[in-house]
PDB file of N, CA and C in Angstrom:
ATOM      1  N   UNK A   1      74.902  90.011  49.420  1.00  0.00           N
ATOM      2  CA  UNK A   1      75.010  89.348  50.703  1.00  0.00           C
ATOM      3  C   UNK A   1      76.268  88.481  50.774  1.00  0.00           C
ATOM      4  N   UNK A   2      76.208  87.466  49.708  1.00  0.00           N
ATOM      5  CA  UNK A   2      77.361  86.919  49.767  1.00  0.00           C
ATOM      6  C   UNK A   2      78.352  87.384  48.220  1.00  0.00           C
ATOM      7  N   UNK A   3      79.703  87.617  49.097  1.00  0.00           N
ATOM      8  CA  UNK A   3      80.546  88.097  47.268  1.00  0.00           C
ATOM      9  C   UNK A   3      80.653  87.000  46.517  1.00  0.00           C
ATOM     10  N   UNK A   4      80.934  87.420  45.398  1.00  0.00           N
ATOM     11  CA  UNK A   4      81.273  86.347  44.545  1.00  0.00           C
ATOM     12  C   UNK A   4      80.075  85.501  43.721  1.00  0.00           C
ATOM     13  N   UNK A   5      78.851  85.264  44.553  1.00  0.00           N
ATOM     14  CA  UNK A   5      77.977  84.338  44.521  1.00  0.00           C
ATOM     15  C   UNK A   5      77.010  85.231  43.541  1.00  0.00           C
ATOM     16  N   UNK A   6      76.173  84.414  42.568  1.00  0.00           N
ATOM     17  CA  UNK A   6      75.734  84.597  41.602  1.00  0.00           C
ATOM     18  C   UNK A   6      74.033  84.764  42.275  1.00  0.00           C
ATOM     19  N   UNK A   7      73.409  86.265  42.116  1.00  0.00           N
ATOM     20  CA  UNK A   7      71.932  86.199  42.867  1.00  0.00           C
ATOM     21  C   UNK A   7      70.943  85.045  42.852  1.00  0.00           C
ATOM     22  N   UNK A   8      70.939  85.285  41.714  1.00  0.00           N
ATOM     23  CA  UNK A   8      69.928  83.800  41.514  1.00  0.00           C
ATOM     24  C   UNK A   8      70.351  82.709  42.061  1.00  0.00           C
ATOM     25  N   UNK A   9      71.532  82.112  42.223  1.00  0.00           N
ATOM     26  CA  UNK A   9      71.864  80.784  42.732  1.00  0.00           C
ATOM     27  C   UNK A   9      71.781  80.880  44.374  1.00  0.00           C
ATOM     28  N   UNK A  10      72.247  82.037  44.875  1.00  0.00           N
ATOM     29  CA  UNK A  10      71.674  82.786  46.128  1.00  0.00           C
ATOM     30  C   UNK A  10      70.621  82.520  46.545  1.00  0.00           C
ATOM     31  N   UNK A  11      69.121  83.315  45.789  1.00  0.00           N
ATOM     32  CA  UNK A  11      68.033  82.562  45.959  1.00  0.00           C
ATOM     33  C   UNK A  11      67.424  81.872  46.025  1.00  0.00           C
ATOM     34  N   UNK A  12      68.093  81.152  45.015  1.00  0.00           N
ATOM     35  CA  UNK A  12      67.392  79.313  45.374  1.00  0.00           C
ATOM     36  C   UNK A  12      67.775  78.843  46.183  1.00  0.00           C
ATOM     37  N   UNK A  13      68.947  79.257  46.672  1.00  0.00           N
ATOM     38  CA  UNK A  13      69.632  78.365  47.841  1.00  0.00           C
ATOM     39  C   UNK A  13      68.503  78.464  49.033  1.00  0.00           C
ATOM     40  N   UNK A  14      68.117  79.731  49.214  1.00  0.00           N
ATOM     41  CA  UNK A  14      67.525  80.453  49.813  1.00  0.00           C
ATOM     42  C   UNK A  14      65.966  79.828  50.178  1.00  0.00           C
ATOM     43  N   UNK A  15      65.440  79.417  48.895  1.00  0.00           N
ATOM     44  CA  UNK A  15      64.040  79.084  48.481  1.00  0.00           C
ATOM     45  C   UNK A  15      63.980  77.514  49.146  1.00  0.00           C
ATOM     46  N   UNK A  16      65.696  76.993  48.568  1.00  0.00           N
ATOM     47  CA  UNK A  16      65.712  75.385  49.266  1.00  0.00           C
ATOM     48  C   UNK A  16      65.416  75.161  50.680  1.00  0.00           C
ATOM     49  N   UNK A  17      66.118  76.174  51.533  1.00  0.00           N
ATOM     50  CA  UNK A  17      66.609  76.178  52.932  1.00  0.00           C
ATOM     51  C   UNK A  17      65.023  76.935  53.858  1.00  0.00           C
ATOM     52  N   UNK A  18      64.525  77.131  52.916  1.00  0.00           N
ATOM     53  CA  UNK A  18      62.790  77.750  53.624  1.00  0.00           C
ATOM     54  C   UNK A  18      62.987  78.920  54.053  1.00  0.00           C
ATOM     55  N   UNK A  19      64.157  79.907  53.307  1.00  0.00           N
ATOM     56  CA  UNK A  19      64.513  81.279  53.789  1.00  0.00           C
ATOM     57  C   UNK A  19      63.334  82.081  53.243  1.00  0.00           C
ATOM     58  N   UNK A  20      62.746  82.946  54.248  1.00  0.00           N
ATOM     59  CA  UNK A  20      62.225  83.927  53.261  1.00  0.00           C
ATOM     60  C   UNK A  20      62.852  85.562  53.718  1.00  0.00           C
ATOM     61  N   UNK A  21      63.047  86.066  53.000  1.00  0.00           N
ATOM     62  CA  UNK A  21      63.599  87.883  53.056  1.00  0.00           C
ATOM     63  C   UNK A  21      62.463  88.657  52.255  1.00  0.00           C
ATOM     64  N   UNK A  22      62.249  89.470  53.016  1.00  0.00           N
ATOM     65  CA  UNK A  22      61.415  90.552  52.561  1.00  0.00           C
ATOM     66  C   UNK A  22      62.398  92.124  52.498  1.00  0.00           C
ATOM     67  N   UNK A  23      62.735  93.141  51.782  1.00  0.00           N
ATOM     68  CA  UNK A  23      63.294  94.404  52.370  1.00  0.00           C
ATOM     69  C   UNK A  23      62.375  95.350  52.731  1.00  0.00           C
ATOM     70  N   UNK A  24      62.328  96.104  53.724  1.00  0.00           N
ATOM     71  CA  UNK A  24      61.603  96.787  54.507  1.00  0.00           C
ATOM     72  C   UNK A  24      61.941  98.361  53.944  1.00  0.00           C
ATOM     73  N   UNK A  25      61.069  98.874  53.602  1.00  0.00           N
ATOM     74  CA  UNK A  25      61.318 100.592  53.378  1.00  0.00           C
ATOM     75  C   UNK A  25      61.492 101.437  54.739  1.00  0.00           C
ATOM     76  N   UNK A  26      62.866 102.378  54.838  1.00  0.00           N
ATOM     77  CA  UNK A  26      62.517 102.816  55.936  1.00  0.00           C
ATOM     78  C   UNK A  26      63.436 103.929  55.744  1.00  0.00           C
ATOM     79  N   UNK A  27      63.240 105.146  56.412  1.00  0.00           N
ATOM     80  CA  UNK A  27      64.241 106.535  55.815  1.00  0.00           C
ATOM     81  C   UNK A  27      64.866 106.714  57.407  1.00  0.00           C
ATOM     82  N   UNK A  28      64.670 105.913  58.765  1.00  0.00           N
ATOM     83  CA  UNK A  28      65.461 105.887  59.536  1.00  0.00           C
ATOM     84  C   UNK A  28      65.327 105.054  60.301  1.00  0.00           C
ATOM     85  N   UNK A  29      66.221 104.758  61.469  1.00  0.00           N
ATOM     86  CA  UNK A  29      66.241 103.273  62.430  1.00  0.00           C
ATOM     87  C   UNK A  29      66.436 103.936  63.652  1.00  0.00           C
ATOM     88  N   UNK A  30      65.371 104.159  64.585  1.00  0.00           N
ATOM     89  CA  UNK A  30      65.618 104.028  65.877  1.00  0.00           C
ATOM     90  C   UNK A  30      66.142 103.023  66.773  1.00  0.00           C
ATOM     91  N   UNK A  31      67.754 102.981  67.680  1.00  0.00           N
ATOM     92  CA  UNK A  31      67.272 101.714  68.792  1.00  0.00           C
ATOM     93  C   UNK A  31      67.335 102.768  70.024  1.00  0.00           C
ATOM     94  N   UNK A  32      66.423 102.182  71.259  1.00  0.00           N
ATOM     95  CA  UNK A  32      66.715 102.729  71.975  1.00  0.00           C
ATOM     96  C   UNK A  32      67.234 101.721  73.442  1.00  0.00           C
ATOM     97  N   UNK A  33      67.936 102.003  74.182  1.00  0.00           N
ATOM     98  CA  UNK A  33      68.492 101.054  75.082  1.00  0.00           C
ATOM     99  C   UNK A  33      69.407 101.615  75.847  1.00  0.00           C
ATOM    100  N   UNK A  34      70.795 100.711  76.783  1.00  0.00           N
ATOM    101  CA  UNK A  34      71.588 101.051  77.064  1.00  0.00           C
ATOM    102  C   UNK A  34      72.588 102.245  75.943  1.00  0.00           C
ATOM    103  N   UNK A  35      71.821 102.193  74.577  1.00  0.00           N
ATOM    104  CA  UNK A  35      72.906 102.806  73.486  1.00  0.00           C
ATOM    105  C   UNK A  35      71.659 103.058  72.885  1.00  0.00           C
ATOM    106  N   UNK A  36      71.835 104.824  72.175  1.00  0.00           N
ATOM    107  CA  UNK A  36      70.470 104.718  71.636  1.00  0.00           C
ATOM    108  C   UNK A  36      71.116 105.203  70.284  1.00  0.00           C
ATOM    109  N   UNK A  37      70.911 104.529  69.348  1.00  0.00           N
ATOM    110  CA  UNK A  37      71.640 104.978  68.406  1.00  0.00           C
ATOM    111  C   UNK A  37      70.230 105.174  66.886  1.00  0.00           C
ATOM    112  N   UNK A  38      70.785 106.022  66.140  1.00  0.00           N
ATOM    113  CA  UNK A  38      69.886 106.512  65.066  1.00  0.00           C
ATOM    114  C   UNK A  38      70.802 105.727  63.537  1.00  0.00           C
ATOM    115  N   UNK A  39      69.968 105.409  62.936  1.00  0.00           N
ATOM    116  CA  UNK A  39      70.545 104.450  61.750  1.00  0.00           C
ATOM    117  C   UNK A  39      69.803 105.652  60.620  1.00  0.00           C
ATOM    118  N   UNK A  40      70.786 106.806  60.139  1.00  0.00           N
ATOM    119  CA  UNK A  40      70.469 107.392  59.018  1.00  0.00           C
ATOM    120  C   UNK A  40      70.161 106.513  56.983  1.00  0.00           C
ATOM    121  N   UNK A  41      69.762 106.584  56.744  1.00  0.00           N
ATOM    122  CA  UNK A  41      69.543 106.191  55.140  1.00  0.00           C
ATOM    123  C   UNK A  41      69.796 104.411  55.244  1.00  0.00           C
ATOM    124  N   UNK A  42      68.725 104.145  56.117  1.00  0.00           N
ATOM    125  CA  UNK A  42      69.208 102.253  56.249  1.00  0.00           C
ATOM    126  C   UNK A  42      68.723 101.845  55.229  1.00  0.00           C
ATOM    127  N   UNK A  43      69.370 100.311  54.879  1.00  0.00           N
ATOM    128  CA  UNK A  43      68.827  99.083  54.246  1.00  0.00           C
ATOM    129  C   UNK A  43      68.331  98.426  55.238  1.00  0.00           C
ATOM    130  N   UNK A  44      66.939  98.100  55.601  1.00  0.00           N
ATOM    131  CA  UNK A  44      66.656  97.110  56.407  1.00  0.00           C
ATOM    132  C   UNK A  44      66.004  96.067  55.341  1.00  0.00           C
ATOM    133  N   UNK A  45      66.392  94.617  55.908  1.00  0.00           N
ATOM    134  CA  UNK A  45      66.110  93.417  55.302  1.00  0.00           C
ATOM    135  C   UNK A  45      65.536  92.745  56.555  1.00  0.00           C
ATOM    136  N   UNK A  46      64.299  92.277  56.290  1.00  0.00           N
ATOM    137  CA  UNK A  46      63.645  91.114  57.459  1.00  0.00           C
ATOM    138  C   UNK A  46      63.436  89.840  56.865  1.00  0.00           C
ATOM    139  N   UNK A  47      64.115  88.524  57.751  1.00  0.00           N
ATOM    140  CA  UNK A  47      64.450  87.650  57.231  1.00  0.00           C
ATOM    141  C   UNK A  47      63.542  86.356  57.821  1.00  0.00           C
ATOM    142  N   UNK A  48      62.776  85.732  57.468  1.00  0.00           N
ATOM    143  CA  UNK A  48      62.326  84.258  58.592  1.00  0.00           C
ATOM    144  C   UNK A  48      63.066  83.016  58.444  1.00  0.00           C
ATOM    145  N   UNK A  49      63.606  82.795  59.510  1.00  0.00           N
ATOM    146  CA  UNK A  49      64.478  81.546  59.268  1.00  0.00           C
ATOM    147  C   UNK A  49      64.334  80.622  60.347  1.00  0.00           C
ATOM    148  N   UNK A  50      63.602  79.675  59.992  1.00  0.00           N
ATOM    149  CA  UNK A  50      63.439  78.114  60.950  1.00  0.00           C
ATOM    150  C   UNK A  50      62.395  78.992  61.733  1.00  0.00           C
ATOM    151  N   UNK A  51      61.449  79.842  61.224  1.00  0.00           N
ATOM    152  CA  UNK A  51      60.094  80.272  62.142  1.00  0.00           C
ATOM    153  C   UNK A  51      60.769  81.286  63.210  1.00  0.00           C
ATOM    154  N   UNK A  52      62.028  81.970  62.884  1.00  0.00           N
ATOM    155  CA  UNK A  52      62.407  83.046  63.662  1.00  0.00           C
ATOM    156  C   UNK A  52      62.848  84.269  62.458  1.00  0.00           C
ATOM    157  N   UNK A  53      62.367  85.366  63.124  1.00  0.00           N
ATOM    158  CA  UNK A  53      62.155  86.439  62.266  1.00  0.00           C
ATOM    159  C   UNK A  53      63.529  87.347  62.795  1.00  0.00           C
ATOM    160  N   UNK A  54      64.805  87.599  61.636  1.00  0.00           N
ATOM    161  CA  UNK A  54      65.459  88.208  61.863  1.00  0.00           C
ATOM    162  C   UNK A  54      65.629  89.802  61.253  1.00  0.00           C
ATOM    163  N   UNK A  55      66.099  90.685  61.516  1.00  0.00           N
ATOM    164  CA  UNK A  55      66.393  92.400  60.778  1.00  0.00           C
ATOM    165  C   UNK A  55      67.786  92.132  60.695  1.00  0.00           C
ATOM    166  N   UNK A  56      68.284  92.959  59.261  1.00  0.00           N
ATOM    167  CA  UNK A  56      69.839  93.280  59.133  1.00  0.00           C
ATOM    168  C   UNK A  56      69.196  94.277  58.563  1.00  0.00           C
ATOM    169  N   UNK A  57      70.347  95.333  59.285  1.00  0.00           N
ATOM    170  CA  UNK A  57      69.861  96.915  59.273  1.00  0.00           C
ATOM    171  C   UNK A  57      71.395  97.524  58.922  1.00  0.00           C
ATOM    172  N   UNK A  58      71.726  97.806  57.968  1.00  0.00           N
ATOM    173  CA  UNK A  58      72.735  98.555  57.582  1.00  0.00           C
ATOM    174  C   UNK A  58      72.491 100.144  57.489  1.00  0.00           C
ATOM    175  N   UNK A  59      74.092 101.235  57.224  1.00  0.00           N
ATOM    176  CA  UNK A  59      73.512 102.412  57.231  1.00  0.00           C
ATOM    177  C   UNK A  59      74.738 103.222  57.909  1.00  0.00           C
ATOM    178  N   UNK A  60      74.097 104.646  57.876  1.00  0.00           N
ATOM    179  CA  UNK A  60      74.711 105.519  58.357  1.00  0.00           C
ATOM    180  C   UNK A  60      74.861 105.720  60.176  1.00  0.00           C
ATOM    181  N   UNK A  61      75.388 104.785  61.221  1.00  0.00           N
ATOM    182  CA  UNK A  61      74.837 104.989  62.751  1.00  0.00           C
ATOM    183  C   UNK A  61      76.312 106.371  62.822  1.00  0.00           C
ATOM    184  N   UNK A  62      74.993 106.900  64.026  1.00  0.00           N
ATOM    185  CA  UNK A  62      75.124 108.079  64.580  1.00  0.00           C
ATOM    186  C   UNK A  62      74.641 107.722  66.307  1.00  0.00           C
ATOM    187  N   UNK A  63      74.949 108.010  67.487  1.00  0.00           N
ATOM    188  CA  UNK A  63      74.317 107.865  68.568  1.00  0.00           C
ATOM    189  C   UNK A  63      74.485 108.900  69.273  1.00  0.00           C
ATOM    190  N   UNK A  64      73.206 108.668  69.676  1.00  0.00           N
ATOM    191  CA  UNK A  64      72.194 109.726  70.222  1.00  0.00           C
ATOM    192  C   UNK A  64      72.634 110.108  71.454  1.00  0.00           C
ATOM    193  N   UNK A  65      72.332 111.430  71.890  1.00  0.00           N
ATOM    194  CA  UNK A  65      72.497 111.432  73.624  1.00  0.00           C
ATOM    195  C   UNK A  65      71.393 111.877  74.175  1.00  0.00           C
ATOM    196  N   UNK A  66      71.727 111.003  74.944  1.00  0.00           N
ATOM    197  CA  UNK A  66      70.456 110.831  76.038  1.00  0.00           C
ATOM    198  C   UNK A  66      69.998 111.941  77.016  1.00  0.00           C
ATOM    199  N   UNK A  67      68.690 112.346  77.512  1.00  0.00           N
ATOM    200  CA  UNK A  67      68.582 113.691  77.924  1.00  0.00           C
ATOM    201  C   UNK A  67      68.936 113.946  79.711  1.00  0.00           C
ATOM    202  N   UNK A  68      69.426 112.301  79.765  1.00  0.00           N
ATOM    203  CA  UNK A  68      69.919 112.376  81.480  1.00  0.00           C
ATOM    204  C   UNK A  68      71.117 112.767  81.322  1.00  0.00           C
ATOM    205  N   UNK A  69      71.714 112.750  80.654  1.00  0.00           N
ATOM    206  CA  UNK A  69      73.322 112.862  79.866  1.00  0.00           C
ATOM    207  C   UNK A  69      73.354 114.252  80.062  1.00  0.00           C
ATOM    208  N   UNK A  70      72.415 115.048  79.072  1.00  0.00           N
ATOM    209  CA  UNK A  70      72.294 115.887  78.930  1.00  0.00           C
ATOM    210  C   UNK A  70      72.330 117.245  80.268  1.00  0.00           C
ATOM    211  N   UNK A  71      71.787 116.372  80.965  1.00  0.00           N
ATOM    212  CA  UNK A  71      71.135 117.397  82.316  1.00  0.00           C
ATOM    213  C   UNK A  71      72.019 117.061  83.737  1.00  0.00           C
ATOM    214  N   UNK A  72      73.008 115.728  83.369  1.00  0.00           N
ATOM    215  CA  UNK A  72      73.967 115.737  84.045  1.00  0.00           C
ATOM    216  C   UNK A  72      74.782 116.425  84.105  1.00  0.00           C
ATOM    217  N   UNK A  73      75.548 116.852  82.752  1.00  0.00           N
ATOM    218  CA  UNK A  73      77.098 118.057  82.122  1.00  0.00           C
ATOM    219  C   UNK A  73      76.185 119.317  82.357  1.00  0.00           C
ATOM    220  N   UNK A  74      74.921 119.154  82.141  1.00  0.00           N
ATOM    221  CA  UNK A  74      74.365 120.742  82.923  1.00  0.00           C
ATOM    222  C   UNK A  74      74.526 121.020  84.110  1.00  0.00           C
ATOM    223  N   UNK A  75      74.707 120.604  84.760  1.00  0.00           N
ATOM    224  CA  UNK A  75      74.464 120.130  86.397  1.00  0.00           C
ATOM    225  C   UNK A  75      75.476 120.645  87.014  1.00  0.00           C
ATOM    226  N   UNK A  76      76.462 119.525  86.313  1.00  0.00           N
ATOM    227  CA  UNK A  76      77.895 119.478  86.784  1.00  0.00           C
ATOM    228  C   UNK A  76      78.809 120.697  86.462  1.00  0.00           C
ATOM    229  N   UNK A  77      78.809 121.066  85.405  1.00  0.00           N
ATOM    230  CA  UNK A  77      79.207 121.939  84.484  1.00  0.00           C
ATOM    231  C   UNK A  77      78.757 123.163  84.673  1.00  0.00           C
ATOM    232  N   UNK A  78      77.422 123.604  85.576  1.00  0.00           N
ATOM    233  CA  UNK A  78      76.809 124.632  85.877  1.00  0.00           C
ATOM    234  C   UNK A  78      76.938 125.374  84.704  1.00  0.00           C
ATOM    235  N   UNK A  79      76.682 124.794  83.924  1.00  0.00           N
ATOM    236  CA  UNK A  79      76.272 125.363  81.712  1.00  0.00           C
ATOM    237  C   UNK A  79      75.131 124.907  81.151  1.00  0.00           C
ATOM    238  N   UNK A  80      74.768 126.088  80.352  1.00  0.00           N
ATOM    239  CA  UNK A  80      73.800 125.738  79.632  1.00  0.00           C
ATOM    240  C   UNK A  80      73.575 124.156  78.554  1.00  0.00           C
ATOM    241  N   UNK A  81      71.796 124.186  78.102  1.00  0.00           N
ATOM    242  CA  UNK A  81      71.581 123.020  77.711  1.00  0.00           C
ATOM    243  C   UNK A  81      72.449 123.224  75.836  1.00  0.00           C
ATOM    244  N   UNK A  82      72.791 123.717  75.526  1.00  0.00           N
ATOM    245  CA  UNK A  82      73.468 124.073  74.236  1.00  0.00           C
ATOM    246  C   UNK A  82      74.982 123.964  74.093  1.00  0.00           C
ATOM    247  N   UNK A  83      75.270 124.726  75.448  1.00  0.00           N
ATOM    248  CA  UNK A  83      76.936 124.055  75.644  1.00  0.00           C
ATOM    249  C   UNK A  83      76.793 122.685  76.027  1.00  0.00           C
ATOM    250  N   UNK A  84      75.964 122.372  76.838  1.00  0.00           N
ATOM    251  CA  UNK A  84      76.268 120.350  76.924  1.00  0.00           C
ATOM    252  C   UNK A  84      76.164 119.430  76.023  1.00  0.00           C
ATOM    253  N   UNK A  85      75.496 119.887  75.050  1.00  0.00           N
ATOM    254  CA  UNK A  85      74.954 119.120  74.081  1.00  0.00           C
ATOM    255  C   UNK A  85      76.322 119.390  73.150  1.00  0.00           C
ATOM    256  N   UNK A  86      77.225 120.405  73.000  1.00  0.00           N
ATOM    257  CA  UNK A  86      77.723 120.706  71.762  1.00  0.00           C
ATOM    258  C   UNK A  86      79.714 120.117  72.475  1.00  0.00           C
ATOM    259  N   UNK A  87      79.279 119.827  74.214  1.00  0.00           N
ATOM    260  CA  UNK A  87      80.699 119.311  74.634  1.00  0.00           C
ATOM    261  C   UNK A  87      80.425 117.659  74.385  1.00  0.00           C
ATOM    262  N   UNK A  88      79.203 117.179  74.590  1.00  0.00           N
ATOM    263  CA  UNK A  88      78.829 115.741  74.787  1.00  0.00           C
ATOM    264  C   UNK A  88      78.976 115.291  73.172  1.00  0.00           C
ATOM    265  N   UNK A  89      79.162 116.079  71.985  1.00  0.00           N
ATOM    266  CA  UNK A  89      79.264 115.909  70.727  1.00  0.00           C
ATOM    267  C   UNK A  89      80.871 115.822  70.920  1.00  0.00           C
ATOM    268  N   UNK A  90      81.543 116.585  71.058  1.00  0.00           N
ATOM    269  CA  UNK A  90      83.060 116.950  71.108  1.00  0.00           C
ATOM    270  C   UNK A  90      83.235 115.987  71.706  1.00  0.00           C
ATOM    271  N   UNK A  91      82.848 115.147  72.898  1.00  0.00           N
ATOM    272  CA  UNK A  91      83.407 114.039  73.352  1.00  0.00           C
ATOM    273  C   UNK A  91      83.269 112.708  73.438  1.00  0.00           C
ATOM    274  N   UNK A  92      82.115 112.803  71.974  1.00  0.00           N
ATOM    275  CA  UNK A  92      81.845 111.384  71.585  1.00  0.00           C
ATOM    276  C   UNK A  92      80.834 110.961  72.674  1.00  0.00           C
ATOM    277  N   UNK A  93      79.964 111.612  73.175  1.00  0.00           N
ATOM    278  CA  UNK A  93      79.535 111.192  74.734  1.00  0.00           C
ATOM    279  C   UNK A  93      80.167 110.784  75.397  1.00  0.00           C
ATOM    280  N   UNK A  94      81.134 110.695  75.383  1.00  0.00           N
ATOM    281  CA  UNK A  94      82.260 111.054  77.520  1.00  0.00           C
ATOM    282  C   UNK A  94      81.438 111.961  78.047  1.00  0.00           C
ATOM    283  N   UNK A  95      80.746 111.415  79.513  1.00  0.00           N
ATOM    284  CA  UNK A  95      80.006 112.517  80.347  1.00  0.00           C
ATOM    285  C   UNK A  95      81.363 112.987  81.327  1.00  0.00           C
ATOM    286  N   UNK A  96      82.209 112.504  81.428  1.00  0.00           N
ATOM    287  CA  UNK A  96      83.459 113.056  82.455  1.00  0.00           C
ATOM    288  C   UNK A  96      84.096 114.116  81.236  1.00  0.00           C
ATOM    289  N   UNK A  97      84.745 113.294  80.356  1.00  0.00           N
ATOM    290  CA  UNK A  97      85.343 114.521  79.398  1.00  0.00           C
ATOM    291  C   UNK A  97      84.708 115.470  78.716  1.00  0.00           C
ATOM    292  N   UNK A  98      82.865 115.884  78.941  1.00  0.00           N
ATOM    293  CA  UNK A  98      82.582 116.826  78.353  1.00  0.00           C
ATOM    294  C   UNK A  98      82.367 117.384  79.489  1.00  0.00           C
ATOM    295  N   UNK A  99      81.871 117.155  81.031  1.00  0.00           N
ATOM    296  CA  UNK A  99      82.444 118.150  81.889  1.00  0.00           C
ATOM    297  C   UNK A  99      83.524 119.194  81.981  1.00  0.00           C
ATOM    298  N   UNK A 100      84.584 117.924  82.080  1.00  0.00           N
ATOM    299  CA  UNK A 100      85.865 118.687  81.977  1.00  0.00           C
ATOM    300  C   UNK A 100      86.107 119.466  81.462  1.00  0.00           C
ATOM    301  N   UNK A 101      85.415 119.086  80.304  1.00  0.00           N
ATOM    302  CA  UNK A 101      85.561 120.535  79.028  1.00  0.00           C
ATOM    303  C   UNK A 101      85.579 121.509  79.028  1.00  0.00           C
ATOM    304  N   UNK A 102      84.018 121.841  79.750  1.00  0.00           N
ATOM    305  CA  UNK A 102      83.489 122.915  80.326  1.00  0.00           C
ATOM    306  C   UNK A 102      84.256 123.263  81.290  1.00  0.00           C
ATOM    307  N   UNK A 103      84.672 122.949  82.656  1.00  0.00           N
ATOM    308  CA  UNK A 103      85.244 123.386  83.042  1.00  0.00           C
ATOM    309  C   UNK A 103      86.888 123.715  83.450  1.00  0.00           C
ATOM    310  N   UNK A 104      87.254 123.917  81.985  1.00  0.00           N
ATOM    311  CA  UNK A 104      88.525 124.378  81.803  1.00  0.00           C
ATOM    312  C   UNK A 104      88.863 125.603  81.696  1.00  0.00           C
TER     313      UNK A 104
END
């Protein structure tokens, strides 16, 4: 967590300050939201501090596309659900530049 710093002296610091950390087992991280992103092979750590419960979620992110996304570049694109999905990859999800794509 912190470089340099020696674990154990870490922890006590930790133990002084009324930190508690637990690490959480988990083989993936859903968020879903304005950004829905997938957290492949995470470290999640859940932390309580001053009676508030925090996550640090490290890892492999990848984000997801969304299936309105999806059925938009279909739409627009008058292309299948396999070509949208494989232009909306090519364009990082740009819904304008994986149109375009298609229709070049």
């Amino acid at each position: 967590m912190f470089p340099g710093m020696n674990k154990k002296m870490l922890e006590q610091a930790m133990k002084q300050l009324n930190v508690k950390q637990e690490e959480i087992d988990a083989d993936e991280v859903i968020i879903k939201g304005s950004q829905n992103l997938i957290i492949k092979d995470p470290k999640v750590v859940k932390m309580e501090i001053m009676g508030q419960e925090t996550l640090q979620i490290t890892g492999k992110i990848e984000e997801l596309i969304s299936e309105d996304d999806i059925k938009t570049v279909m739409e627009q694109a008058n292309t299948s659900r396999e070509k949208a999905i494989k232009a909306l990859n090519e364009s990082n999800g740009d819904l304008a530049s994986a149109i375009l794509s298609l229709k070049a």
